[in-house]
C-alpha atoms as a PDB file:
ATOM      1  CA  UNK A   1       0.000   0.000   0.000  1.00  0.00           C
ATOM      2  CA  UNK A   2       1.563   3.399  -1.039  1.00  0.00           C
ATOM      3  CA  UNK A   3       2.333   5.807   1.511  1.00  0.00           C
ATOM      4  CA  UNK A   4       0.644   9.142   2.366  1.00  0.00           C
ATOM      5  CA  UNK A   5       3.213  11.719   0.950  1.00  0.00           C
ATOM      6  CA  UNK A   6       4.616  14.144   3.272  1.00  0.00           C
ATOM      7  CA  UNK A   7       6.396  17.428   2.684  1.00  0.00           C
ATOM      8  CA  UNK A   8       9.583  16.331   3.253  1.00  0.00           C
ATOM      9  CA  UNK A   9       9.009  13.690   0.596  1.00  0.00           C
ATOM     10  CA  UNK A  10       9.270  16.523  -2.166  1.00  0.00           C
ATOM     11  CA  UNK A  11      10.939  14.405  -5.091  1.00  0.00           C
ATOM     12  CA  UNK A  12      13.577  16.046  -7.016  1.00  0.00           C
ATOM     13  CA  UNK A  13      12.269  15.061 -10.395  1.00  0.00           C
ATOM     14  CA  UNK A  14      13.790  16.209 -13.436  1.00  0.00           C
ATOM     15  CA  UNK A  15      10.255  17.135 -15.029  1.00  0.00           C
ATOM     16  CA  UNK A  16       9.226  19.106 -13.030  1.00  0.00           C
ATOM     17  CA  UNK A  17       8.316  22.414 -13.983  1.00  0.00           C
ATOM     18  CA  UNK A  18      10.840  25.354 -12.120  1.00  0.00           C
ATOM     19  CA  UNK A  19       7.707  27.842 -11.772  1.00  0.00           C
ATOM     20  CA  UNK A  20       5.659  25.568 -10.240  1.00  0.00           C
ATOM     21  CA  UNK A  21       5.984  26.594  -6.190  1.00  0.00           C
ATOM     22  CA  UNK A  22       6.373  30.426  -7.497  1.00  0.00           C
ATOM     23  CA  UNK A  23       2.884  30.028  -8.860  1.00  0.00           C
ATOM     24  CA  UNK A  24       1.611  29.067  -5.998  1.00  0.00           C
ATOM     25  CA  UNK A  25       3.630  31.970  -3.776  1.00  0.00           C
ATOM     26  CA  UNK A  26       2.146  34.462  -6.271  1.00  0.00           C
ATOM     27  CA  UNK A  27      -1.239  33.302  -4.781  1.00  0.00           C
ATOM     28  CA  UNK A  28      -2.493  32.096  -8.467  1.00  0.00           C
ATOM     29  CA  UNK A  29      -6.054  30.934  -7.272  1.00  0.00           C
ATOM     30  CA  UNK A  30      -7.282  27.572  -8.411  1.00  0.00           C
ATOM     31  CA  UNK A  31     -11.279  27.127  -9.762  1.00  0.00           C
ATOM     32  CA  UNK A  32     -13.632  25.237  -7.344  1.00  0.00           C
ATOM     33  CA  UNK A  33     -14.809  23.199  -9.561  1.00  0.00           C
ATOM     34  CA  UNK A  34     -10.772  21.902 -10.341  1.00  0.00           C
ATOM     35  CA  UNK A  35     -10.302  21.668  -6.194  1.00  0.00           C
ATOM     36  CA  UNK A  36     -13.568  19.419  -6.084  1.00  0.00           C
ATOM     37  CA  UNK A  37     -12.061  17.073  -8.963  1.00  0.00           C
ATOM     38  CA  UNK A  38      -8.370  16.625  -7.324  1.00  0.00           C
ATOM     39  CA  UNK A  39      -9.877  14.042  -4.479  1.00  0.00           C
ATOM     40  CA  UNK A  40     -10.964  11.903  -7.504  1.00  0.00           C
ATOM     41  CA  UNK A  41      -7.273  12.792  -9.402  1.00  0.00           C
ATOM     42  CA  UNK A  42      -5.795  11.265  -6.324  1.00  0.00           C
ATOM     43  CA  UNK A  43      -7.536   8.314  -5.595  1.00  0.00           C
ATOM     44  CA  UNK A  44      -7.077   7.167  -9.138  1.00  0.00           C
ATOM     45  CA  UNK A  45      -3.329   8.071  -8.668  1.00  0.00           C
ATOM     46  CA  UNK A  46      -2.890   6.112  -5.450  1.00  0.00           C
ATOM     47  CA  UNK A  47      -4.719   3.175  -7.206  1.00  0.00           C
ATOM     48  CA  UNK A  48      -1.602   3.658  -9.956  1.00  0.00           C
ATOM     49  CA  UNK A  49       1.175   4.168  -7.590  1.00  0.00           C
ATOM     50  CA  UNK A  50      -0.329   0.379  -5.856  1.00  0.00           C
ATOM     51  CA  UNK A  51       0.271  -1.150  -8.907  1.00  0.00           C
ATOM     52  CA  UNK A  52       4.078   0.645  -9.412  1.00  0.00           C
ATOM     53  CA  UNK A  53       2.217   2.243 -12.114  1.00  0.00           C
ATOM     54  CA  UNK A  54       5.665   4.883 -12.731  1.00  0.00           C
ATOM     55  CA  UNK A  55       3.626   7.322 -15.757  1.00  0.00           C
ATOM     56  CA  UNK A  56       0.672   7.911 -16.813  1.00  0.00           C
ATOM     57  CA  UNK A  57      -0.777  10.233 -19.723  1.00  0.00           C
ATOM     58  CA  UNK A  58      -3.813  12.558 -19.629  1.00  0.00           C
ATOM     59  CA  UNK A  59      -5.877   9.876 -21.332  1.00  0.00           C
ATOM     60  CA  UNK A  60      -5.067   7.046 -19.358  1.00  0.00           C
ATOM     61  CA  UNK A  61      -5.643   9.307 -16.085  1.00  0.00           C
ATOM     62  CA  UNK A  62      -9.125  10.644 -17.604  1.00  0.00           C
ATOM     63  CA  UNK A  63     -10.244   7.653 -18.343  1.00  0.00           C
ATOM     64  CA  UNK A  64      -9.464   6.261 -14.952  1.00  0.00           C
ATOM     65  CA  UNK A  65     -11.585   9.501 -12.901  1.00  0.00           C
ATOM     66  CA  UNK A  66     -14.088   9.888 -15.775  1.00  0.00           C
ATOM     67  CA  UNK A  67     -13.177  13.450 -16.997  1.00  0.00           C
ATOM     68  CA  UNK A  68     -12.505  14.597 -20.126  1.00  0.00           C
ATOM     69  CA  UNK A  69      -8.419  14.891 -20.595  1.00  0.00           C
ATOM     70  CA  UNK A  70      -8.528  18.171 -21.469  1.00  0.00           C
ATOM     71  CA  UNK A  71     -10.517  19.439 -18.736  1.00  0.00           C
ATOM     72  CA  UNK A  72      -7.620  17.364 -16.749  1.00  0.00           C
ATOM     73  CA  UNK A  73      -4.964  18.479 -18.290  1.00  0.00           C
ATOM     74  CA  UNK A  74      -6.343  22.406 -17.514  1.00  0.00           C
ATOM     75  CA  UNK A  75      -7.052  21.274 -14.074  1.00  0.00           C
ATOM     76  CA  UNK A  76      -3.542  20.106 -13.495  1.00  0.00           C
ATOM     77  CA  UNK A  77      -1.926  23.080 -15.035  1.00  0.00           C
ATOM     78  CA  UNK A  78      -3.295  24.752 -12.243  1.00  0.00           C
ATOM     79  CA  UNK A  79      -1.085  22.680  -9.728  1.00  0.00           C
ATOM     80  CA  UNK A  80       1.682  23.771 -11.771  1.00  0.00           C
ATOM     81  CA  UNK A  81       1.817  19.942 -13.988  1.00  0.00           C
ATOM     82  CA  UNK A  82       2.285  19.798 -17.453  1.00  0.00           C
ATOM     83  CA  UNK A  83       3.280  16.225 -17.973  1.00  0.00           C
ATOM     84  CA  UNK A  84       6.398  15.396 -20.678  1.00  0.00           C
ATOM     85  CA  UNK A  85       5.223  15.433 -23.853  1.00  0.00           C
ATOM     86  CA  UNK A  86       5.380  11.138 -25.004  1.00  0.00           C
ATOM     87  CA  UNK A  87       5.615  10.618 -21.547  1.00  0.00           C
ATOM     88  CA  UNK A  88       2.880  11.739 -20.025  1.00  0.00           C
ATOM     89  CA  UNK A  89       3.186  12.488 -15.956  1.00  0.00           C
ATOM     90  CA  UNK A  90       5.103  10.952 -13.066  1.00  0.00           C
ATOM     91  CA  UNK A  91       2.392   9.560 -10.822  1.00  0.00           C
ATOM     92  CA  UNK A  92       4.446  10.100  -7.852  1.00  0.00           C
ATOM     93  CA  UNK A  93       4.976  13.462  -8.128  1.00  0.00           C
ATOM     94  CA  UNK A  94       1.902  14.513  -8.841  1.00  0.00           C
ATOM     95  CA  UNK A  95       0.701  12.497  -6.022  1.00  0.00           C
ATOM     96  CA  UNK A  96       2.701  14.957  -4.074  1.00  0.00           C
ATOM     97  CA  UNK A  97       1.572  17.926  -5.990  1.00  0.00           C
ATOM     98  CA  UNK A  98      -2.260  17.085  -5.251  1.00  0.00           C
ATOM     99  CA  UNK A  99      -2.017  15.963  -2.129  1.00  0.00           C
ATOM    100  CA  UNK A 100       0.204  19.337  -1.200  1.00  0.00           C
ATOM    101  CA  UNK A 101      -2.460  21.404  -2.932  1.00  0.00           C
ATOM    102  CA  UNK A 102      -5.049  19.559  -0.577  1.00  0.00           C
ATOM    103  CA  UNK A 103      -3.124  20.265   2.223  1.00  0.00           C
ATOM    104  CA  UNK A 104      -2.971  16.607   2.867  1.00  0.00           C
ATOM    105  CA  UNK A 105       0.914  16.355   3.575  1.00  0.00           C
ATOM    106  CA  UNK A 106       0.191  17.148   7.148  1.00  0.00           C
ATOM    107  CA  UNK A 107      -2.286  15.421   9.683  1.00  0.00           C
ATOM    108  CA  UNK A 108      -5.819  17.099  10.364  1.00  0.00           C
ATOM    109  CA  UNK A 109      -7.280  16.208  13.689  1.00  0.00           C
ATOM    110  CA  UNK A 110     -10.748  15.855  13.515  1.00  0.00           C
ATOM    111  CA  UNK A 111     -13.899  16.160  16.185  1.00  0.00           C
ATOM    112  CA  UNK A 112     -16.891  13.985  15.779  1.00  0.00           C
ATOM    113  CA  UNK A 113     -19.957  14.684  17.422  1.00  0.00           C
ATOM    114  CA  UNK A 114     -22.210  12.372  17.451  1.00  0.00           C
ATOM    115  CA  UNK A 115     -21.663   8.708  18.521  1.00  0.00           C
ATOM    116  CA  UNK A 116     -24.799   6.961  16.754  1.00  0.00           C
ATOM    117  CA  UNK A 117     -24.463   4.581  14.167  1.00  0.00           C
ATOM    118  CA  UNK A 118     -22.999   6.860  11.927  1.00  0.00           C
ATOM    119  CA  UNK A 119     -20.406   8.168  13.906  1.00  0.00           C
ATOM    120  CA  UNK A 120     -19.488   4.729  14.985  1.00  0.00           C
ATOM    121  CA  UNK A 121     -18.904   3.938  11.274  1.00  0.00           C
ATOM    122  CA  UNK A 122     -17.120   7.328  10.764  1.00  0.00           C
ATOM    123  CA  UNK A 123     -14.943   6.483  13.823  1.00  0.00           C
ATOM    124  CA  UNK A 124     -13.918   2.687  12.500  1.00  0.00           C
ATOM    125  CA  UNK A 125     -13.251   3.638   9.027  1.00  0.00           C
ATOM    126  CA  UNK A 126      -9.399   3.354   8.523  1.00  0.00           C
ATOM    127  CA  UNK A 127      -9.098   5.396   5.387  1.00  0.00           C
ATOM    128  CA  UNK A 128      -9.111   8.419   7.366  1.00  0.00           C
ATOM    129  CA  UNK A 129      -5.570   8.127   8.679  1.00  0.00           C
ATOM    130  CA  UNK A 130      -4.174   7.029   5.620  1.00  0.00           C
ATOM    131  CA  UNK A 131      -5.769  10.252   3.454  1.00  0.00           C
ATOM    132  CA  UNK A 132      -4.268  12.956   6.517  1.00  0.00           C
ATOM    133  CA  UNK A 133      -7.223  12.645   9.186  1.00  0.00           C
ATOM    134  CA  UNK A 134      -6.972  11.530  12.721  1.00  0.00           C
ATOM    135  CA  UNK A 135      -9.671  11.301  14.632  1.00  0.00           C
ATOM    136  CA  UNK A 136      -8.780  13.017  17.924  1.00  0.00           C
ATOM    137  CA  UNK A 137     -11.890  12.488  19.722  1.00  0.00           C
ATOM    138  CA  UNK A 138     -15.548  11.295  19.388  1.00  0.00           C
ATOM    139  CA  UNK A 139     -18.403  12.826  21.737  1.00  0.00           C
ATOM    140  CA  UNK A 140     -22.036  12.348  22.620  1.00  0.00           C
ATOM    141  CA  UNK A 141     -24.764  13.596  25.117  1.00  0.00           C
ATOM    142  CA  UNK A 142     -26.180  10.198  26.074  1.00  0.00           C
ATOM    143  CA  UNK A 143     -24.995   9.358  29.042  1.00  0.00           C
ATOM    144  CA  UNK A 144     -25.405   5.665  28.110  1.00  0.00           C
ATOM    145  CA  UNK A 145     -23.370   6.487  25.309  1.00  0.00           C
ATOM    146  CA  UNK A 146     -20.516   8.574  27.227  1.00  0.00           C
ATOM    147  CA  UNK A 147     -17.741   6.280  28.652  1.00  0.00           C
ATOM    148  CA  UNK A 148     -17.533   3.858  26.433  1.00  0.00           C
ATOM    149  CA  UNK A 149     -15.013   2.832  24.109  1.00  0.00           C
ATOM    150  CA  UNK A 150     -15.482   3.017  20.314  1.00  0.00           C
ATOM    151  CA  UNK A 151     -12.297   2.482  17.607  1.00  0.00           C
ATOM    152  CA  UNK A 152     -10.030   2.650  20.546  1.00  0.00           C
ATOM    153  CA  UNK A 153     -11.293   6.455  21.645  1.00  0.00           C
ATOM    154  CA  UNK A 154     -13.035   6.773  25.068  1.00  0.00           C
ATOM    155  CA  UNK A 155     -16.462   8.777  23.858  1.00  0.00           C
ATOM    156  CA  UNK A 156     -16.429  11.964  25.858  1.00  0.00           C
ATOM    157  CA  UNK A 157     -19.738  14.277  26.967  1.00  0.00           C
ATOM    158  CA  UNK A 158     -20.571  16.583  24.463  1.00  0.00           C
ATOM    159  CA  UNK A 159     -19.995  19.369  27.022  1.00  0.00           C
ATOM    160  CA  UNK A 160     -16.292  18.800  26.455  1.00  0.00           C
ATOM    161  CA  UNK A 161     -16.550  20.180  23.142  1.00  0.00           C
ATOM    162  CA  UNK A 162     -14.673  23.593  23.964  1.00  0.00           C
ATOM    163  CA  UNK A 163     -11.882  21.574  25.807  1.00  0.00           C
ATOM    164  CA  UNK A 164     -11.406  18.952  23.148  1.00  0.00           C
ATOM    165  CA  UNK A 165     -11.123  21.431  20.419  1.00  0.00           C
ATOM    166  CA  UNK A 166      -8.508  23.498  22.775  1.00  0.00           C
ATOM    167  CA  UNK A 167      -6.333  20.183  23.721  1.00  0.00           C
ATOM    168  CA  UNK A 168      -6.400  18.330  20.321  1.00  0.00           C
ATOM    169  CA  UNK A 169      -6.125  21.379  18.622  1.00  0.00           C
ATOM    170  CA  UNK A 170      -9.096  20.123  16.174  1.00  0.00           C
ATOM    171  CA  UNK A 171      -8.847  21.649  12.421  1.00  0.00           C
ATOM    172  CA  UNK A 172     -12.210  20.234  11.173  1.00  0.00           C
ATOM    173  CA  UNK A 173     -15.579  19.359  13.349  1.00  0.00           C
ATOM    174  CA  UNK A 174     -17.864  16.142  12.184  1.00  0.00           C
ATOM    175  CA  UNK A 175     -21.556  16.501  12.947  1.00  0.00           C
ATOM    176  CA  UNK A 176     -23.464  13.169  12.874  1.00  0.00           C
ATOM    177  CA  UNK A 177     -26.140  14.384  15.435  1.00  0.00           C
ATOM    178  CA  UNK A 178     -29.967  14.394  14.963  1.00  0.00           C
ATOM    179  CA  UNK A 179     -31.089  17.407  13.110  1.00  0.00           C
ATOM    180  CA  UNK A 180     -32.522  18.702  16.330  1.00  0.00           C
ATOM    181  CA  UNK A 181     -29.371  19.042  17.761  1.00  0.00           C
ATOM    182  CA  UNK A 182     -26.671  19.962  14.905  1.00  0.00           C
ATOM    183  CA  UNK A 183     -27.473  23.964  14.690  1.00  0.00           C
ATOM    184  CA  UNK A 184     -26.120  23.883  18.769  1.00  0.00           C
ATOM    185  CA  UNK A 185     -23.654  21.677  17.562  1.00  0.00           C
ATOM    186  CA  UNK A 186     -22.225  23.888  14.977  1.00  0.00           C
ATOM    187  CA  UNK A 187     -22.172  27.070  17.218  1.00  0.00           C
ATOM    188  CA  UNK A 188     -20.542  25.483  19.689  1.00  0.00           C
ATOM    189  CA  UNK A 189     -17.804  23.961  17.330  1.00  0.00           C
ATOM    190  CA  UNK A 190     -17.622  28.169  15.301  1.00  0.00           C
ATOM    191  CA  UNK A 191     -17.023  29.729  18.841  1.00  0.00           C
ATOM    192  CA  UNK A 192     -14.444  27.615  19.874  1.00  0.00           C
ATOM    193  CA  UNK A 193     -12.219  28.533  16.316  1.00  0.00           C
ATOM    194  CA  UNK A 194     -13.417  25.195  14.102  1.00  0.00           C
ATOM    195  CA  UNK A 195     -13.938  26.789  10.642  1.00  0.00           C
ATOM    196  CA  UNK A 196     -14.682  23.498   8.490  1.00  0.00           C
ATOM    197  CA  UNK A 197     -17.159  21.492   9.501  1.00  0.00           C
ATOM    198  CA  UNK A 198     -18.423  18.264   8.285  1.00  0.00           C
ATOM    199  CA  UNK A 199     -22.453  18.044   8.134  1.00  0.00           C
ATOM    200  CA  UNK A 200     -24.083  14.727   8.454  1.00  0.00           C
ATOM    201  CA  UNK A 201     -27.144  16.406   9.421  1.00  0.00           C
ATOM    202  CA  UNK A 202     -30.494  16.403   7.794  1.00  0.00           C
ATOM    203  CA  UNK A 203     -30.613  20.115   8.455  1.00  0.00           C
ATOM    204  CA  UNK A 204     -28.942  22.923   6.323  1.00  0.00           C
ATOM    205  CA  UNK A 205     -26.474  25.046   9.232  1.00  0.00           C
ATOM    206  CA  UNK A 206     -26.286  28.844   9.092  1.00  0.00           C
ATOM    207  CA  UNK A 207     -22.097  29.646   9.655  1.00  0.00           C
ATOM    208  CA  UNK A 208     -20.832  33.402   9.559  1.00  0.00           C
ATOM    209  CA  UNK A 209     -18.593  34.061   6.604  1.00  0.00           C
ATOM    210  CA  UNK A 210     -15.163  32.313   6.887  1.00  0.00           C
ATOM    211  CA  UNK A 211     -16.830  29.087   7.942  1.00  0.00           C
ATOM    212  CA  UNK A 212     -16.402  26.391   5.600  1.00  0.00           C
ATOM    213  CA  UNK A 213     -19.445  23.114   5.334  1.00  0.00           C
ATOM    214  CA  UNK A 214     -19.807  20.639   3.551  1.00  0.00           C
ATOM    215  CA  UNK A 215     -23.161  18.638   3.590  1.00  0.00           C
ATOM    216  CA  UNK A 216     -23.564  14.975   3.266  1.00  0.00           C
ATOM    217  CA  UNK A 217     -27.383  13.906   2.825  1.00  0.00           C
ATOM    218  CA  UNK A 218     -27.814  10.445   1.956  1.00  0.00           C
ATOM    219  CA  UNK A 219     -31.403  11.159   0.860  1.00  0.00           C
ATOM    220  CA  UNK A 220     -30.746  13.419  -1.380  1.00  0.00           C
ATOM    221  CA  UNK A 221     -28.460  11.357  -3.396  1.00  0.00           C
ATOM    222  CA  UNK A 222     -31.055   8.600  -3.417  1.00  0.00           C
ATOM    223  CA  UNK A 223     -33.767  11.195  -4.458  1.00  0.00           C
ATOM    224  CA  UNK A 224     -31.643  12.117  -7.044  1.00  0.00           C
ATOM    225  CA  UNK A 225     -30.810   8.970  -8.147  1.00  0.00           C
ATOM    226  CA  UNK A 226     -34.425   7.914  -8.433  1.00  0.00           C
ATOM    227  CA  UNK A 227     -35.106  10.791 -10.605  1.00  0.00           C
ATOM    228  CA  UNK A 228     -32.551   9.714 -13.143  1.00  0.00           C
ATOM    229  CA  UNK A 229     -34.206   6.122 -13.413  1.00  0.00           C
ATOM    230  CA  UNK A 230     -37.702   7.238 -13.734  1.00  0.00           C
ATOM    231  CA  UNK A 231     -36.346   9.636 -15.973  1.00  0.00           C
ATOM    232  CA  UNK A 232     -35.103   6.481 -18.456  1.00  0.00           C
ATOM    233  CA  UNK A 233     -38.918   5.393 -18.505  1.00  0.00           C
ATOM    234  CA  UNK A 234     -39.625   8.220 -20.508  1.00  0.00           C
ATOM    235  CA  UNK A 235     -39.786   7.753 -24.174  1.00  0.00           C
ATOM    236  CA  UNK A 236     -38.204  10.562 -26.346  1.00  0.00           C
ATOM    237  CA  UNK A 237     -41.536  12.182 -27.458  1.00  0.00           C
ATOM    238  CA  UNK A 238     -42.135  12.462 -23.352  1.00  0.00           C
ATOM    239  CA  UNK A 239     -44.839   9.662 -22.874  1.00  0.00           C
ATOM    240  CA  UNK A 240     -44.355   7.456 -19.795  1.00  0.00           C
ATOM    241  CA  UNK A 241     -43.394   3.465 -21.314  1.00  0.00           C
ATOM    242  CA  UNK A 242     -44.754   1.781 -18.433  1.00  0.00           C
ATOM    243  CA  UNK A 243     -47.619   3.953 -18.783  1.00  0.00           C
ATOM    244  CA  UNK A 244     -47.699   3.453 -22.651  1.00  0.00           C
ATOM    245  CA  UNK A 245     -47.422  -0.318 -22.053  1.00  0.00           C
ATOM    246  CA  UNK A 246     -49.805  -0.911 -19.658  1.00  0.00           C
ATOM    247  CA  UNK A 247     -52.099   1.562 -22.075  1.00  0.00           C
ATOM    248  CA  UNK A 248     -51.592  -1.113 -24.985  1.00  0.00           C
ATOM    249  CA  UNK A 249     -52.131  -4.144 -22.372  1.00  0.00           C
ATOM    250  CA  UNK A 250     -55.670  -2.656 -21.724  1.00  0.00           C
ATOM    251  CA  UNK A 251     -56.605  -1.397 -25.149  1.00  0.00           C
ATOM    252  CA  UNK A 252     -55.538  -5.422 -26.657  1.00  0.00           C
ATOM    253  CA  UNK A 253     -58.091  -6.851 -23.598  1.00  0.00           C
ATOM    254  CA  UNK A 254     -60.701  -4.571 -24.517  1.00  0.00           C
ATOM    255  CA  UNK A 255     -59.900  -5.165 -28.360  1.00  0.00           C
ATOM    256  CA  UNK A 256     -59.956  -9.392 -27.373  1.00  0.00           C
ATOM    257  CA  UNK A 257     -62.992  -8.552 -25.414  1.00  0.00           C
ATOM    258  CA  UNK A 258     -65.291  -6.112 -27.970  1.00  0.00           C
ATOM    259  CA  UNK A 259     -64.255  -8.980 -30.912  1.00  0.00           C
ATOM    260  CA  UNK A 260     -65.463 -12.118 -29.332  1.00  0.00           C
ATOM    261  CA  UNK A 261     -68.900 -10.065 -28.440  1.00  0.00           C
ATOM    262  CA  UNK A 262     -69.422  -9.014 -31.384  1.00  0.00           C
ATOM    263  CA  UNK A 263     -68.511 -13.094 -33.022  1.00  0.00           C
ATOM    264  CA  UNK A 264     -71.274 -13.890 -30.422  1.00  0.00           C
ATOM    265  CA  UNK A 265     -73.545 -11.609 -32.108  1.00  0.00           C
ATOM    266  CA  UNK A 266     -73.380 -13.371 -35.144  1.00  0.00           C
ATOM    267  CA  UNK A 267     -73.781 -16.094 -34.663  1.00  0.00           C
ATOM    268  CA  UNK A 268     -77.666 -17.831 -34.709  1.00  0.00           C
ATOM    269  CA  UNK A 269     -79.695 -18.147 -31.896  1.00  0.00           C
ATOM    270  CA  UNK A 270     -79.589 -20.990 -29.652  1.00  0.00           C
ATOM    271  CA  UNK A 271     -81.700 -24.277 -30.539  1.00  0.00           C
ATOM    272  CA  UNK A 272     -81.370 -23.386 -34.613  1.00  0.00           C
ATOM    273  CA  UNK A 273     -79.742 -26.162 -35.989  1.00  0.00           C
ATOM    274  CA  UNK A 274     -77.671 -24.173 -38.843  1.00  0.00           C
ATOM    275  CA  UNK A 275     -74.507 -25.319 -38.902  1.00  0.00           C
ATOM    276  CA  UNK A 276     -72.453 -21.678 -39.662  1.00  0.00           C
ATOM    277  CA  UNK A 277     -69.751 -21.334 -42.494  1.00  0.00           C
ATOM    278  CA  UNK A 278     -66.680 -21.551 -40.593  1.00  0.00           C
ATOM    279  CA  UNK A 279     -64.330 -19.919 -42.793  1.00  0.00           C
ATOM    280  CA  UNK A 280     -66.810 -16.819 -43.279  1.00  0.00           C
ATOM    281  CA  UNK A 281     -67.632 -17.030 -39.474  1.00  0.00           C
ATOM    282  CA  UNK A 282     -63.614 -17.076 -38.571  1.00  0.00           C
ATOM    283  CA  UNK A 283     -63.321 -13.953 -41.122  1.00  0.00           C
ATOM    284  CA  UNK A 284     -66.081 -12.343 -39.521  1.00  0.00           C
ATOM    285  CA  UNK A 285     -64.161 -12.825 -36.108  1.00  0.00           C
ATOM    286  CA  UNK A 286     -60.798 -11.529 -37.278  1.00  0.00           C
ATOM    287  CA  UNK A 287     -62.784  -8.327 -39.110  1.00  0.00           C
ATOM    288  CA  UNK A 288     -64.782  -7.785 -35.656  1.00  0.00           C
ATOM    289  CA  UNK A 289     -61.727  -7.971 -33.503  1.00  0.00           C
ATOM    290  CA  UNK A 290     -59.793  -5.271 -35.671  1.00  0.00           C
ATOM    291  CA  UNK A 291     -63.092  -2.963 -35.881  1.00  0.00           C
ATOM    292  CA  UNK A 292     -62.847  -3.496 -32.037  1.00  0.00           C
ATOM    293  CA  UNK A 293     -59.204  -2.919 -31.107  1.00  0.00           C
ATOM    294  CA  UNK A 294     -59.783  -0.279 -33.685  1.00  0.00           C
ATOM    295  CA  UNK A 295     -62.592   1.798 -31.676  1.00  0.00           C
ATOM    296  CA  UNK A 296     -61.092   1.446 -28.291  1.00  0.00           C
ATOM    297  CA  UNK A 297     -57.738   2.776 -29.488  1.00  0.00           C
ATOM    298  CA  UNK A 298     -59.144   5.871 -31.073  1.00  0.00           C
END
């Protein structure tokens, strides 16, 4: 398993380009949309650098993260990474580069409040310390809940929450409380310095300006999700297929239904011994049918 990078770690490659830390001195401000793409740039690059993957070009890289390789190759340009030319780029230095632009060649100590199922599973998951975030403490307000041990951290009462932040010297809060709770939860986390916070939260938190959060809303993504499959039911021309199908299901019953009634109307009464044509009478049948399927389709 490759190793986090840290910043004394900086390879002296050959390629790599001289202006690329004064671009970043001269404060050269990088696109949101870019800084939301390098997380996915870096897993794919850790997945190479596992394999002793040593280069890899813009297409390869794209093709791997699912963005189009020019739209990569602008994004990286803003990291100061042009790749070689036939060569393509050295995956671990831009590793390095990415993870120094994410500010992941240090470790973040993190707060999470809220010791529920989700922030048991936040607390377990091991990716955290290998991506630059420790957990430095987990706290609750249940006093069931308080005491007890969970990924090898004692939880703590949620009272603590202007100590903890003050002895850990916590970068980035976690809220994984009931909605109820996590507007209280995020003042208390603002006033003691945290800036980025973590939102678990079904609840949208109001933050003075300088306060970073990101929301995570399960639902949402499902609702989403949803949409975009009931939106490949729909035909081009905007009509519903199920709808359309079960339509055509009813109008051939009807159709079956409106034929046979109208063979049975031709046919002579009962106790008249007249044998009927059966050719003409099976005619008869099919024309009756169509006339029916016919009228209950228009």
């Amino acid at each position: 398993m490759s190793r986090r990078p840290t910043s004394a770690d900086r390879p002296p490659f050959a390629g790599r380009p001289a202006n690329a830390t004064a671009t970043h001195a001269n404060g050269h401000a990088i696109p949101d949309a870019t800084v939301a793409r390098l997380p996915v740039y870096l897993r794919a690059l850790n997945a190479l650098a596992e394999q002793d993957v040593t280069t890899v070009s813009s297409e390869e890289l794209a093709a791997a993260t699912g963005v189009n390789s020019a739209k990569l190759r602008k994004d990286l340009s803003h990291l100061g990474s042009y790749g070689t030319r036939g060569v393509g780029y050295d995956v671990e230095y831009l590793v390095y580069q990415v993870s120094r632009e994410l500010g992941l060649t240090q470790d973040w100590p993190v707060l999470i409040v809220g010791a529920g199922n989700l922030g048991r599973a936040l607390a377990n998951y091991g990716g955290f310390a290998s991506r630059g975030f420790r957990i430095a403490a987990l706290l609750d307000c249940d006093p069931r809940v308080v005491g007890t041990v969970i990924a090898h951290h004692m939880v703590r009462s949620d009272i603590e929450i202007e100590q903890v932040i003050e002895r850990f010297h916590v970068s980035i809060g976690v809220i994984a409380t009931p909605a109820a709770a996590a507007q209280g939860v995020c003042d208390r986390l603002v006033a003691a310095g945290v800036t980025s916070i973590l939102n678990f939260a079904p609840v949208v938190l109001n933050v003075p300006s300088g306060v970073d959060v990101r929301k995570v809303d399960l639902s949402i993504e499902l609702q989403i999700l949803a949409f975009h499959a009931q939106r490949r039911a729909i035909t081009p021309d905007g009509r519903d297929q199920d709808a359309d199908a079960a339509g055509q299901r009813r109008d051939r019953t009807a159709g079956r239904e409106l034929g046979l009634a109208a063979e049975l109307d031709g046919m002579p009464p009962a106790g008249i011994d007249a044998a009927p044509d059966v050719p003409q009478a099976v005619e008869a049948s099919e024309v009756n049918y169509r006339t029916g399927a016919q009228a209950v389709g228009t």
